[in-house]
C-alpha atoms as a PDB file:
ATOM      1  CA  UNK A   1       0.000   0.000   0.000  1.00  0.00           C
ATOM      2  CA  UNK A   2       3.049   1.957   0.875  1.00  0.00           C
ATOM      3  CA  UNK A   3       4.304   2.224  -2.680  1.00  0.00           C
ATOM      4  CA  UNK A   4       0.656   2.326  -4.078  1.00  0.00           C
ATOM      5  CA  UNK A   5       0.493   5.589  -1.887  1.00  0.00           C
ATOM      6  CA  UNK A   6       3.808   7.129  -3.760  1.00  0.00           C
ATOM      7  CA  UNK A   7       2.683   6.259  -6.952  1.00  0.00           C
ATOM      8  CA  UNK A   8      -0.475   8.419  -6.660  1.00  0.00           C
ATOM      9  CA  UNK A   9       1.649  11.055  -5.193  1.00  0.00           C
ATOM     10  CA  UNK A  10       3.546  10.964  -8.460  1.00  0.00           C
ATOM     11  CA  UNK A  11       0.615  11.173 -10.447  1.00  0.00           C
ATOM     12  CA  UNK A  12       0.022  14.662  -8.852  1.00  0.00           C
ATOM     13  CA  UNK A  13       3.568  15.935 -10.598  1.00  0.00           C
ATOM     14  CA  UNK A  14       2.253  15.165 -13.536  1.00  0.00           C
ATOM     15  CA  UNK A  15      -0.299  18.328 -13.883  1.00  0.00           C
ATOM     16  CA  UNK A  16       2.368  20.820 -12.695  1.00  0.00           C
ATOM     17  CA  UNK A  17       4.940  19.363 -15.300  1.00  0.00           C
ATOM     18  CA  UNK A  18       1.912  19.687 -18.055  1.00  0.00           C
ATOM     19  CA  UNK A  19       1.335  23.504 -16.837  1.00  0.00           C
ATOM     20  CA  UNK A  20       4.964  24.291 -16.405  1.00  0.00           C
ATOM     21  CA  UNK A  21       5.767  23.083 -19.888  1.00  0.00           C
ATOM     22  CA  UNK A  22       3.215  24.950 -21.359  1.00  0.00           C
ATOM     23  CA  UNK A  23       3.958  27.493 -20.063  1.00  0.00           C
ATOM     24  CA  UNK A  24       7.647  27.304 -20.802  1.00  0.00           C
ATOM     25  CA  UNK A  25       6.766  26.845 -24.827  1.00  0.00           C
ATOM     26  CA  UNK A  26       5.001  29.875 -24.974  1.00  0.00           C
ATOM     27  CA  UNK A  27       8.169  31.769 -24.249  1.00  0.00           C
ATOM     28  CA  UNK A  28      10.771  30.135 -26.018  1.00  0.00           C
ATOM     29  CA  UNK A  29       8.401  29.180 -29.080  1.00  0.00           C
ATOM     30  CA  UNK A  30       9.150  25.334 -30.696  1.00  0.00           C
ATOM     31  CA  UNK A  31       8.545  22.370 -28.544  1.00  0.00           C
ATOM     32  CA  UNK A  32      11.555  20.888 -29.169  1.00  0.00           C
ATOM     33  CA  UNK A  33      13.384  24.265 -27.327  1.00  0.00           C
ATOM     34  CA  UNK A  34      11.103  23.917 -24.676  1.00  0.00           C
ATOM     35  CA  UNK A  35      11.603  20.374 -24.254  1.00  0.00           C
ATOM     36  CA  UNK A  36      15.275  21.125 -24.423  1.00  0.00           C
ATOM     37  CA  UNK A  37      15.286  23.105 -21.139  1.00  0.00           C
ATOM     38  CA  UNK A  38      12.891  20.937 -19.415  1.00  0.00           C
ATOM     39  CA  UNK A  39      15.191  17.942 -19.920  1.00  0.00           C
ATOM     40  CA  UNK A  40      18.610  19.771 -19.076  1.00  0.00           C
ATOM     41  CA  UNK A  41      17.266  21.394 -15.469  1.00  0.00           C
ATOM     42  CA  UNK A  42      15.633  17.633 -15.396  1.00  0.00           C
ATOM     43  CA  UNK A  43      19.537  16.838 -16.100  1.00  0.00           C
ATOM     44  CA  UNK A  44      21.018  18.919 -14.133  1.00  0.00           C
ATOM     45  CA  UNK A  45      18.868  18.304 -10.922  1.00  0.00           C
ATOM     46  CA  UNK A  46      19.741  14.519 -11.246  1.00  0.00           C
ATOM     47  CA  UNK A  47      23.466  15.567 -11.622  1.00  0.00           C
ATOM     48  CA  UNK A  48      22.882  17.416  -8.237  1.00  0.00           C
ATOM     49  CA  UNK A  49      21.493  14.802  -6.444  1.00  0.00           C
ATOM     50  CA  UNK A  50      24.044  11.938  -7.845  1.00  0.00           C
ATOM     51  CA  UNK A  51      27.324  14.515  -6.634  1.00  0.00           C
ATOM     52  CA  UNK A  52      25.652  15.040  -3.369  1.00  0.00           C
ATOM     53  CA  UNK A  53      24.932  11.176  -2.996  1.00  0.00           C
ATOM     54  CA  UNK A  54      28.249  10.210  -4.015  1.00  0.00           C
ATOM     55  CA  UNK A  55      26.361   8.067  -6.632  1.00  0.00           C
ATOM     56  CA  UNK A  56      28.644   7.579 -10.210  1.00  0.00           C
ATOM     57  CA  UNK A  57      27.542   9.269 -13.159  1.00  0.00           C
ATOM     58  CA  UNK A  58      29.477   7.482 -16.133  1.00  0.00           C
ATOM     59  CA  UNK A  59      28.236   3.865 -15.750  1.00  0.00           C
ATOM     60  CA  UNK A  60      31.010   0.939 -15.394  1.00  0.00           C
ATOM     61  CA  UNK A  61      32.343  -1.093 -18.074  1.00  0.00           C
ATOM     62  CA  UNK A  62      30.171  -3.771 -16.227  1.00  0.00           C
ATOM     63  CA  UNK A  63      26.926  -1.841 -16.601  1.00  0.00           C
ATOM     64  CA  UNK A  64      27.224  -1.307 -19.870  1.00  0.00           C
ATOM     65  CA  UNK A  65      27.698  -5.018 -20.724  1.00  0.00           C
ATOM     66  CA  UNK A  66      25.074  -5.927 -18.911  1.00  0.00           C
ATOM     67  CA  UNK A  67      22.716  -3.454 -20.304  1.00  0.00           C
ATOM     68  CA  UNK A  68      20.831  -3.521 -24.204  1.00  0.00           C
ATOM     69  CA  UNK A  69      22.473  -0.556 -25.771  1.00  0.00           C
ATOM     70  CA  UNK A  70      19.157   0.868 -27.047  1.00  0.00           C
ATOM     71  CA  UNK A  71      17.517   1.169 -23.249  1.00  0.00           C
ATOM     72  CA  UNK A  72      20.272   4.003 -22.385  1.00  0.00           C
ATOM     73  CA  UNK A  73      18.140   6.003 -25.360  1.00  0.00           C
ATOM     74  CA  UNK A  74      15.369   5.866 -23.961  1.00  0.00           C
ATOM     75  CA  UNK A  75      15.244   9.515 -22.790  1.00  0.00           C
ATOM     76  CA  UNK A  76      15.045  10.681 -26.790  1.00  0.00           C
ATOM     77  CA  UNK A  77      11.978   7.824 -26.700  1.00  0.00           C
ATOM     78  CA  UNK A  78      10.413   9.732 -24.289  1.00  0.00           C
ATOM     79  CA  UNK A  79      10.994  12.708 -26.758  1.00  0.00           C
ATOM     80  CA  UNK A  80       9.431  11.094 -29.394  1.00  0.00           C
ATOM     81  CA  UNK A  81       6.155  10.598 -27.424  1.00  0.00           C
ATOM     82  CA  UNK A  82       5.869  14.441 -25.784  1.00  0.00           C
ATOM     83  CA  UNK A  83       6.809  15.986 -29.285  1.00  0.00           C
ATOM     84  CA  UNK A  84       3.397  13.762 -30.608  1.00  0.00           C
ATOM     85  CA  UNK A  85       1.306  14.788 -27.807  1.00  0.00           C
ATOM     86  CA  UNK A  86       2.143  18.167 -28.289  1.00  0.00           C
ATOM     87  CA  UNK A  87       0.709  17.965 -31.818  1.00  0.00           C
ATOM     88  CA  UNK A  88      -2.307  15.648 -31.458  1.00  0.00           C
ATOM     89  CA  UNK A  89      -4.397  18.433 -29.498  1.00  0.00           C
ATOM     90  CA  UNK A  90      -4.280  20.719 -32.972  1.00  0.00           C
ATOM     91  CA  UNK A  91      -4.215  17.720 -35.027  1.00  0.00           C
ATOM     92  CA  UNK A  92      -7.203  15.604 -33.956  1.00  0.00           C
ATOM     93  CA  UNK A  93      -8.893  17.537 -31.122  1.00  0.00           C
ATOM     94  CA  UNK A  94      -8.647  17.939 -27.481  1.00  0.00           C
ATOM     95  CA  UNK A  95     -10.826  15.216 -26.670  1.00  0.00           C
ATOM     96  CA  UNK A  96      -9.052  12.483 -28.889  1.00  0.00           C
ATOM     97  CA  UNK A  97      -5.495  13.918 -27.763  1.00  0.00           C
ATOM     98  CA  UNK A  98      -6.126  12.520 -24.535  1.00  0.00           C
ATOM     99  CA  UNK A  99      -8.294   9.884 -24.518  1.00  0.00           C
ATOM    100  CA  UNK A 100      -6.707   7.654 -27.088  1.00  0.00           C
ATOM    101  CA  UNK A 101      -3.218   7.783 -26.054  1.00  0.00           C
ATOM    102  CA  UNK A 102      -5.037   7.427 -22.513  1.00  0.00           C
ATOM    103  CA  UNK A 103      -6.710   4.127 -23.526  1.00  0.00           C
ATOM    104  CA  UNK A 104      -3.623   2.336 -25.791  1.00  0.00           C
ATOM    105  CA  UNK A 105      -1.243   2.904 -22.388  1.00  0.00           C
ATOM    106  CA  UNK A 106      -3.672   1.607 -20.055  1.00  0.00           C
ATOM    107  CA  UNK A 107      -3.903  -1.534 -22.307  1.00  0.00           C
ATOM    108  CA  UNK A 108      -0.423  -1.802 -23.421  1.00  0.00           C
ATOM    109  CA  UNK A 109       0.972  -0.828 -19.593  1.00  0.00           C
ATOM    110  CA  UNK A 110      -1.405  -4.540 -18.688  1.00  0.00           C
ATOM    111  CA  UNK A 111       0.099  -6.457 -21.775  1.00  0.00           C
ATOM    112  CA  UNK A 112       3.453  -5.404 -20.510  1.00  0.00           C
ATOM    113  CA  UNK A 113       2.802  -6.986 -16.981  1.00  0.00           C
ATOM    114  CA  UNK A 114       0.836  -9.749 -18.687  1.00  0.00           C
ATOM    115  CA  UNK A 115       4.000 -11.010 -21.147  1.00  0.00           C
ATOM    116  CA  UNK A 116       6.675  -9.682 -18.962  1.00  0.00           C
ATOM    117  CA  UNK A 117       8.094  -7.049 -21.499  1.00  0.00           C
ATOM    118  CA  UNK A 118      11.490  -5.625 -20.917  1.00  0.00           C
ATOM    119  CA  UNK A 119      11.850  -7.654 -18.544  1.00  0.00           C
ATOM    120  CA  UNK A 120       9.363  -6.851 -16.030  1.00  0.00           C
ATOM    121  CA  UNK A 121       8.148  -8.847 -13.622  1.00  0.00           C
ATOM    122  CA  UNK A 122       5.007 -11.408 -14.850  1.00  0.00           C
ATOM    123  CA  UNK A 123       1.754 -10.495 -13.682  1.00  0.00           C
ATOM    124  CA  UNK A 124      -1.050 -12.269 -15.796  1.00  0.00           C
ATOM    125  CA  UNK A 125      -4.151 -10.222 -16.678  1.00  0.00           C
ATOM    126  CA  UNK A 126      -6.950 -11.743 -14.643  1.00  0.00           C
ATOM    127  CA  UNK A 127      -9.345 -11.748 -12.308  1.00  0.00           C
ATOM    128  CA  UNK A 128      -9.113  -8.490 -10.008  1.00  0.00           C
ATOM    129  CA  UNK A 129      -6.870  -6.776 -12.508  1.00  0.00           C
ATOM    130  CA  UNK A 130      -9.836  -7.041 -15.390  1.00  0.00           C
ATOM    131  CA  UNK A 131     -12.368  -5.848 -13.162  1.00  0.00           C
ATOM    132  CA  UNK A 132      -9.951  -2.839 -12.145  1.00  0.00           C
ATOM    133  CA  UNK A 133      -9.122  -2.112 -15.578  1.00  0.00           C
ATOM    134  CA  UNK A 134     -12.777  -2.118 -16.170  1.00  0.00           C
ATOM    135  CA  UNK A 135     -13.608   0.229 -13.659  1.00  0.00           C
ATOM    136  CA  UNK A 136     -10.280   2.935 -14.678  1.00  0.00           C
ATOM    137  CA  UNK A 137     -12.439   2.183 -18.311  1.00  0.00           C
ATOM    138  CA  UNK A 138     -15.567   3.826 -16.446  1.00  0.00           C
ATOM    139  CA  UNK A 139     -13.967   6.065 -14.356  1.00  0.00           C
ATOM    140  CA  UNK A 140     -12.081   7.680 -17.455  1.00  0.00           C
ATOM    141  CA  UNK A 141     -15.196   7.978 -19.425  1.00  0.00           C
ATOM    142  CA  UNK A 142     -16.696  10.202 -16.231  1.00  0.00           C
ATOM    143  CA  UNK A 143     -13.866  12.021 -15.373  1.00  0.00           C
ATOM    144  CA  UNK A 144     -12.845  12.893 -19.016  1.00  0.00           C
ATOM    145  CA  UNK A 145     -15.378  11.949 -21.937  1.00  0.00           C
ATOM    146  CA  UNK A 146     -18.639  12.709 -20.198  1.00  0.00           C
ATOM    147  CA  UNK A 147     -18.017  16.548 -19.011  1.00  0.00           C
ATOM    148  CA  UNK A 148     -16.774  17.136 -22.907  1.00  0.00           C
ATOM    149  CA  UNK A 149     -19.181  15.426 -24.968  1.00  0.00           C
ATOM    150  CA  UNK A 150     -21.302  19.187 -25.708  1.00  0.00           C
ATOM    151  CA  UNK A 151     -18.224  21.062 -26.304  1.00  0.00           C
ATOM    152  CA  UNK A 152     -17.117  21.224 -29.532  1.00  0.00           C
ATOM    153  CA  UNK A 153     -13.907  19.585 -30.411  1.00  0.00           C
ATOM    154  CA  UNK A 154     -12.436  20.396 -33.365  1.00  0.00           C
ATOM    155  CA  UNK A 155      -9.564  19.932 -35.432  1.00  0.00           C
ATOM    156  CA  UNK A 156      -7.975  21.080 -38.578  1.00  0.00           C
ATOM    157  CA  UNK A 157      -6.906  17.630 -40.607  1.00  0.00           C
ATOM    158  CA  UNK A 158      -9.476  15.241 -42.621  1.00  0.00           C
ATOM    159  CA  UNK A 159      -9.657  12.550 -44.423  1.00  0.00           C
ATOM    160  CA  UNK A 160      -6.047   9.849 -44.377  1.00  0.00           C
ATOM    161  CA  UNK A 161      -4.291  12.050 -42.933  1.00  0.00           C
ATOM    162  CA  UNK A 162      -6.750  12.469 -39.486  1.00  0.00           C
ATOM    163  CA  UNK A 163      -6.792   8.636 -39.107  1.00  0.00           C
ATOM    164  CA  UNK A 164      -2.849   8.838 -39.658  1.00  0.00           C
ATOM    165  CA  UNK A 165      -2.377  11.100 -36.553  1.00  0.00           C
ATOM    166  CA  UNK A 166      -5.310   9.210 -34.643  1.00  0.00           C
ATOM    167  CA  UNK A 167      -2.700   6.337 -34.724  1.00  0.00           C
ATOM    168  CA  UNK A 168       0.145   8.117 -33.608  1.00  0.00           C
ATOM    169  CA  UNK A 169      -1.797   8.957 -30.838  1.00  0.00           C
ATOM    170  CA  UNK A 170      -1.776   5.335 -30.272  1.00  0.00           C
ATOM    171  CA  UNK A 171       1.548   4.663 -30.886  1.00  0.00           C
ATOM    172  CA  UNK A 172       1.878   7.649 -28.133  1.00  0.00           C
ATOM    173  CA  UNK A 173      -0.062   5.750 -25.680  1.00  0.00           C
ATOM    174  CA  UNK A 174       2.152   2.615 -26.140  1.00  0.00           C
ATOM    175  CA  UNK A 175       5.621   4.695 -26.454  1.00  0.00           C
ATOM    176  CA  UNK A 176       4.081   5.734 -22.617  1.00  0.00           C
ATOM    177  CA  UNK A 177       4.080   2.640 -21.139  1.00  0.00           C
ATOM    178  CA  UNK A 178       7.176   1.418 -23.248  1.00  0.00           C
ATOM    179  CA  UNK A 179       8.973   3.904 -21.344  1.00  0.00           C
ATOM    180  CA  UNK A 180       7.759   2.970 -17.978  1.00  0.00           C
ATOM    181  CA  UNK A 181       8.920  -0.765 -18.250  1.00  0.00           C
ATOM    182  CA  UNK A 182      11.968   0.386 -20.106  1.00  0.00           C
ATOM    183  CA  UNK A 183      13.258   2.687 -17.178  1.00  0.00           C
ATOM    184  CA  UNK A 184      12.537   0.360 -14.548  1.00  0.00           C
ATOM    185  CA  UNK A 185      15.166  -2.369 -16.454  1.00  0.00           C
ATOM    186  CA  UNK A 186      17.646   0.476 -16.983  1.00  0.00           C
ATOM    187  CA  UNK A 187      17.420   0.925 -13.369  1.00  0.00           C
ATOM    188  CA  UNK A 188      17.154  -2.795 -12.158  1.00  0.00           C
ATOM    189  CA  UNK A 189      20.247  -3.434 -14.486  1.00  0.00           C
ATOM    190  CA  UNK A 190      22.688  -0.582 -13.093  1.00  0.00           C
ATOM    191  CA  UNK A 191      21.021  -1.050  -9.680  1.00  0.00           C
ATOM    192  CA  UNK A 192      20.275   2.598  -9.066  1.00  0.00           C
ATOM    193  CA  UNK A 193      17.035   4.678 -10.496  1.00  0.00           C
ATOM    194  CA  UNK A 194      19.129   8.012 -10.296  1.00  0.00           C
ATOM    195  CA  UNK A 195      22.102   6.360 -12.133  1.00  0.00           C
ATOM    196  CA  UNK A 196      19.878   5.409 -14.704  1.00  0.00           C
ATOM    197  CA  UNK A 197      17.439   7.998 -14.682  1.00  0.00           C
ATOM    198  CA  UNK A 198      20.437  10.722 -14.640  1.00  0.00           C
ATOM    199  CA  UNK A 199      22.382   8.665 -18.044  1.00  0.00           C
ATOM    200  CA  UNK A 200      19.338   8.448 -20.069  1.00  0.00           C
ATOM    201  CA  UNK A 201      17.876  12.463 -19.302  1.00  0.00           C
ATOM    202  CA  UNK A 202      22.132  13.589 -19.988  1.00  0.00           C
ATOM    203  CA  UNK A 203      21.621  11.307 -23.674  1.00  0.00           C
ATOM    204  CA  UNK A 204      18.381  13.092 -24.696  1.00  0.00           C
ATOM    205  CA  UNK A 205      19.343  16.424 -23.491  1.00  0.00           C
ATOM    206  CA  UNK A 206      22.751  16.206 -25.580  1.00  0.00           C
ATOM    207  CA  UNK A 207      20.768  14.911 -28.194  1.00  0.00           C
ATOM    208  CA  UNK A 208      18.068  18.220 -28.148  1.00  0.00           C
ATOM    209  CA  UNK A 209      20.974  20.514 -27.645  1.00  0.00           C
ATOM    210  CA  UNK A 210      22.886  19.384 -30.821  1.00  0.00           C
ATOM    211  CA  UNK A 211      19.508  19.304 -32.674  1.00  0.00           C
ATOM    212  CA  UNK A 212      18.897  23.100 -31.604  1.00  0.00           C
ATOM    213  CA  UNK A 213      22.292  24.034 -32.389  1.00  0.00           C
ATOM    214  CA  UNK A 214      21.956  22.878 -35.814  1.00  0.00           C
ATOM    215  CA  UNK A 215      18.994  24.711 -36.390  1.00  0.00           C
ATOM    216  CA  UNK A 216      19.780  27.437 -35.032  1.00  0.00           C
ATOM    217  CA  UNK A 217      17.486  27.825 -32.163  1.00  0.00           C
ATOM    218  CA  UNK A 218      19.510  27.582 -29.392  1.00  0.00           C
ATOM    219  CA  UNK A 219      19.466  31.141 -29.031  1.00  0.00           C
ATOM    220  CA  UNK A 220      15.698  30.676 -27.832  1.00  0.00           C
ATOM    221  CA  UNK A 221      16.734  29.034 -24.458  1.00  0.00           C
ATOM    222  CA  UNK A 222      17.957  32.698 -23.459  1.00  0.00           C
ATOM    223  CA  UNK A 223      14.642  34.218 -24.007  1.00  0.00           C
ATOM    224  CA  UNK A 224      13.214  31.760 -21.009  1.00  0.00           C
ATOM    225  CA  UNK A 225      15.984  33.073 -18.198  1.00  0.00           C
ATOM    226  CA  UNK A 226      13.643  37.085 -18.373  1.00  0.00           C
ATOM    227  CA  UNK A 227      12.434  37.652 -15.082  1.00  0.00           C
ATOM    228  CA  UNK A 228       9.444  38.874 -16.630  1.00  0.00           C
ATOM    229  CA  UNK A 229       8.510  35.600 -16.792  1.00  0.00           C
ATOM    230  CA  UNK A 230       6.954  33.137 -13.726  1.00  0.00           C
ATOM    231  CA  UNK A 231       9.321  30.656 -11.836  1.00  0.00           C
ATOM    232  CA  UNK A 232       7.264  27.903 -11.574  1.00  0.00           C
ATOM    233  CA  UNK A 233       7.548  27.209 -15.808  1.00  0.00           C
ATOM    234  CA  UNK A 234      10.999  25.904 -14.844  1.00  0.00           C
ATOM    235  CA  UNK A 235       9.788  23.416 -12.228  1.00  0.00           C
ATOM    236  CA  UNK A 236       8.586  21.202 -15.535  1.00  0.00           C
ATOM    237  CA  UNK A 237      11.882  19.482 -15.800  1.00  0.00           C
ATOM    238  CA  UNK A 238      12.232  19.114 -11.498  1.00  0.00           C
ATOM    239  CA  UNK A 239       8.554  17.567 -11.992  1.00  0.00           C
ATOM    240  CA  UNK A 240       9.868  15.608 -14.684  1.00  0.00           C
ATOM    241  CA  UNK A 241      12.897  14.187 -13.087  1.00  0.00           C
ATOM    242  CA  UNK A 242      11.253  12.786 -10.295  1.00  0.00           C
ATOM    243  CA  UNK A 243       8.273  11.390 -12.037  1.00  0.00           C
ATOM    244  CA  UNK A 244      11.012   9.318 -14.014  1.00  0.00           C
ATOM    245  CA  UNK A 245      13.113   8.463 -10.855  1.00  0.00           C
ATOM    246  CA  UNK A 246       9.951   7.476  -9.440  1.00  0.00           C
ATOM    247  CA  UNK A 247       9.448   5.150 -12.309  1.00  0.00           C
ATOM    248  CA  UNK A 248      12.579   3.447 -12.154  1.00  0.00           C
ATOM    249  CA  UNK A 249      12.273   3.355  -8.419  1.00  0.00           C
ATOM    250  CA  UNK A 250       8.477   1.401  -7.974  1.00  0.00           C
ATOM    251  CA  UNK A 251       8.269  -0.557 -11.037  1.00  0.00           C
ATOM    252  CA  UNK A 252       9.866  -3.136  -9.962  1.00  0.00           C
ATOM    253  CA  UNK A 253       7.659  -3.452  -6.931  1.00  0.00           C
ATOM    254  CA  UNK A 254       4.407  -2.675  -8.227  1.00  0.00           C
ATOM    255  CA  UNK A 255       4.485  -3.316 -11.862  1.00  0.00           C
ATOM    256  CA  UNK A 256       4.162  -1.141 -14.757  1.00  0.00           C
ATOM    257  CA  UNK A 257      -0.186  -1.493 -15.176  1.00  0.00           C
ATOM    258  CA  UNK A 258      -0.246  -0.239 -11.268  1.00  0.00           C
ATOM    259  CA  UNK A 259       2.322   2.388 -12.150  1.00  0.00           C
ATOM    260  CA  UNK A 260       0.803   3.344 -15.014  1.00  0.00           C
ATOM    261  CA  UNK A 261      -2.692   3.455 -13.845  1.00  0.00           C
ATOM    262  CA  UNK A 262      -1.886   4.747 -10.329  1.00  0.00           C
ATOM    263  CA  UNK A 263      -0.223   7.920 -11.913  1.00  0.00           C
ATOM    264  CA  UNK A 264      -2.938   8.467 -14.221  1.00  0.00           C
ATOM    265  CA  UNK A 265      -5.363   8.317 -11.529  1.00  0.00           C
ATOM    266  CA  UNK A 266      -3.237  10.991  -9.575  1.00  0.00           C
ATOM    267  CA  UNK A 267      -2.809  13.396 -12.739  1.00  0.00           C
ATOM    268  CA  UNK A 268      -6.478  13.256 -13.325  1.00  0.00           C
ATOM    269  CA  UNK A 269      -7.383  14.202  -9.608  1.00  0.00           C
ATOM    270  CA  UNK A 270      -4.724  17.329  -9.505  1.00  0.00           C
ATOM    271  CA  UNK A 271      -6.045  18.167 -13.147  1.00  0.00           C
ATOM    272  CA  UNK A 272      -9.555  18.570 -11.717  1.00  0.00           C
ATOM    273  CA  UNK A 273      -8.941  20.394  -8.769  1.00  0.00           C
ATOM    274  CA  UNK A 274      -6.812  22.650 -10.941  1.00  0.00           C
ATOM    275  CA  UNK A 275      -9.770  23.525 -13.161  1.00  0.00           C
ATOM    276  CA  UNK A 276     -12.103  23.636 -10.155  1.00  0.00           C
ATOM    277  CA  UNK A 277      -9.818  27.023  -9.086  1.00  0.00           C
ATOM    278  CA  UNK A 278      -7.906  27.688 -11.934  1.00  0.00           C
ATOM    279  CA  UNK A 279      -4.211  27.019 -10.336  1.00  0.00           C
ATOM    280  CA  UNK A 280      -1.877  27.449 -12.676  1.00  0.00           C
ATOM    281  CA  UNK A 281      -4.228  29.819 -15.151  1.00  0.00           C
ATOM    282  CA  UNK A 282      -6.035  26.302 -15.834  1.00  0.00           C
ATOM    283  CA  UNK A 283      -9.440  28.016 -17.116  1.00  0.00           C
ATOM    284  CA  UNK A 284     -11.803  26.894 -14.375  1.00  0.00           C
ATOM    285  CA  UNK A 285     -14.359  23.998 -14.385  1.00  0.00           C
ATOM    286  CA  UNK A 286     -16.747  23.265 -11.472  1.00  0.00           C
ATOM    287  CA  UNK A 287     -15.747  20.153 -10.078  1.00  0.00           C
ATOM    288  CA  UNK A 288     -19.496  17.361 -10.572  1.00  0.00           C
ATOM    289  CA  UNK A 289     -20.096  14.493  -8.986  1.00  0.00           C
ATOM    290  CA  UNK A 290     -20.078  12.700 -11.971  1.00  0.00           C
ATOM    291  CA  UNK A 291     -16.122  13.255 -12.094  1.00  0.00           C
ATOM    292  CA  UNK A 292     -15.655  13.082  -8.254  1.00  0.00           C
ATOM    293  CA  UNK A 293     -17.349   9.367  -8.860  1.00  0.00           C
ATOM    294  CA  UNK A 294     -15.260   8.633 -12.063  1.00  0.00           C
ATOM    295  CA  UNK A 295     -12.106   9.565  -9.607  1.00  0.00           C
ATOM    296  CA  UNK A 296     -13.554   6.742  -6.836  1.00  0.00           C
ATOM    297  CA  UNK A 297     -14.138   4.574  -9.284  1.00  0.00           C
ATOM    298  CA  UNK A 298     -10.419   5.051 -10.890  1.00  0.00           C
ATOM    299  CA  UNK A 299      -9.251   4.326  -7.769  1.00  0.00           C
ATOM    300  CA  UNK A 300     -10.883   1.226  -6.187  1.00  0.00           C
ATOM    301  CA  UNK A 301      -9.561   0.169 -10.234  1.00  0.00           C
ATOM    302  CA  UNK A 302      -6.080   0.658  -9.619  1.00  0.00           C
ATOM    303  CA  UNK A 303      -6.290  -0.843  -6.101  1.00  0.00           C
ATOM    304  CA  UNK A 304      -8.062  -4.027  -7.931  1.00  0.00           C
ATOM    305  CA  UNK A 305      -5.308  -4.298  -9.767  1.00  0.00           C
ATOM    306  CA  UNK A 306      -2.389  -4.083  -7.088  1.00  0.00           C
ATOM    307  CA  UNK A 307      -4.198  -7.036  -5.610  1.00  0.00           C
END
């Protein structure tokens, strides 16, 4: 229950990292500059914490043998899957931006316990953990479908191309919980979550920095240090790092579904009291009982499926 507890607590990051980033891109301008300075104080943070700890940065000889090459990229993965997201909300609507990348992680994040994918521990989908993915099922249609089913949600692409983006919002979804069982092997390999955690944020931030260097748009990341501008949007990548250190940390204990589901469960419960009184600038939306149900329902799901 202890690390169920955390999990949720994670989950509640998750809207100030969302905020934040926003935030952040409407200063500098392209994602992929905001994304850059998210990851490197993300980066730096970790570096922080690793000096202070006395834990190693450059991974041993023995690490790196007994690691697959590709799971020390996963960082630019995770780059992959916020530069989509960032697009599917103009590209297919608000309301399909979230709920289909929201539905292909729950079910991929249960296949991944179910098969044991990247070598996570087996948990076979049955029983309690159907009837708790079930209920998240319900839950997310109360807390998120229901209250926007009269507003209009529109978006500017038809035809191949919509259906093209509808299943890279899929592929998002899956990339989501591909990147929760892939940290928590990183981490179970070196044997430390901020090792790993700090090595694959340092690979995708050197990745983003020679990317906007190339370009050109390096220069933006100056525009973000104006202290005309709020604090808080540079808390994104100190959100960030500890969602993914928390990830490498209770994976292994809980299992990425109950990860998975536990933080979306928390996300979707700071989300709506944000709206409720508009922290953040979130344009405000009375809190129902329809969604405080959907939230109760959510969670007596994910504790079905810790069971």
């Amino acid at each position: 229950m202890f690390f169920l507890i955390i999990t949720l607590a994670m989950g509640l990051l998750v809207p100030f990292q969302t905020a934040a980033n926003s935030r952040l891109r409407g200063v500098v301008g392209p994602a992929y500059v905001s994304t850059l300075v998210s990851f490197s104080v993300s980066t730096l943070a970790l570096l922080l914490v690793s000096l202070l700890a006395g834990i190693p940065i450059v991974p041993s000889s023995q690490m790196l043998a007994a690691t697959p090459w590709w799971s020390w990229f996963v960082g630019l993965v995770a780059v992959v899957t916020i530069t989509i997201a960032i697009h599917l909300f103009k590209e297919i609507g608000q309301l399909q931006a979230i709920i289909i990348p929201m539905f292909s992680q729950l079910i991929f994040s249960l296949l991944i316990d179910h098969f044991g994918w990247f070598g996570s521990r087996v948990i076979p989908l049955e029983g309690n953990r159907i009837i708790g993915a079930l209920l998240l099922v319900v839950g997310i249609v109360m807390v998120v479908i229901l209250p926007r089913l009269g507003a209009k949600q529109q978006s500017n692409t038809k035809g191949s191309r919509l259906v093209l983006w509808q299943l890279l919002a899929v592929v998002s979804g899956c990339l989501s919980a591909s990147i929760t069982g892939a940290y928590a092997q990183l981490a179970s390999a070196v044997g430390n979550p901020v090792q790993a955690t700090t090595v694959a944020f340092f690979v995708a931030t050197v990745v983003l920095l020679l990317l906007c260097t190339l370009n050109g748009s390096v220069r933006l990341v100056g525009k973000a240090c104006s202290r005309e501008y709020p604090w808080w949007m540079w808390t994104g990548g100190l959100c960030g790092a500890m969602i993914v250190f928390g990830n490498a940390w209770l994976v292994p204990k809980v299992g990425v579904g109950v990860f998975s589901m536990a933080l979306l469960v928390g996300q979707l419960a700071l989300s709506m009291l944000m709206e409720h009184f508009g922290w953040l600038g979130a344009p405000r939306k009375a809190i129902t009982w329809v969604k405080v149900v959907g939230i109760l329902l959510m969670l007596g799901g994910v504790a079905l499926i810790r069971l």
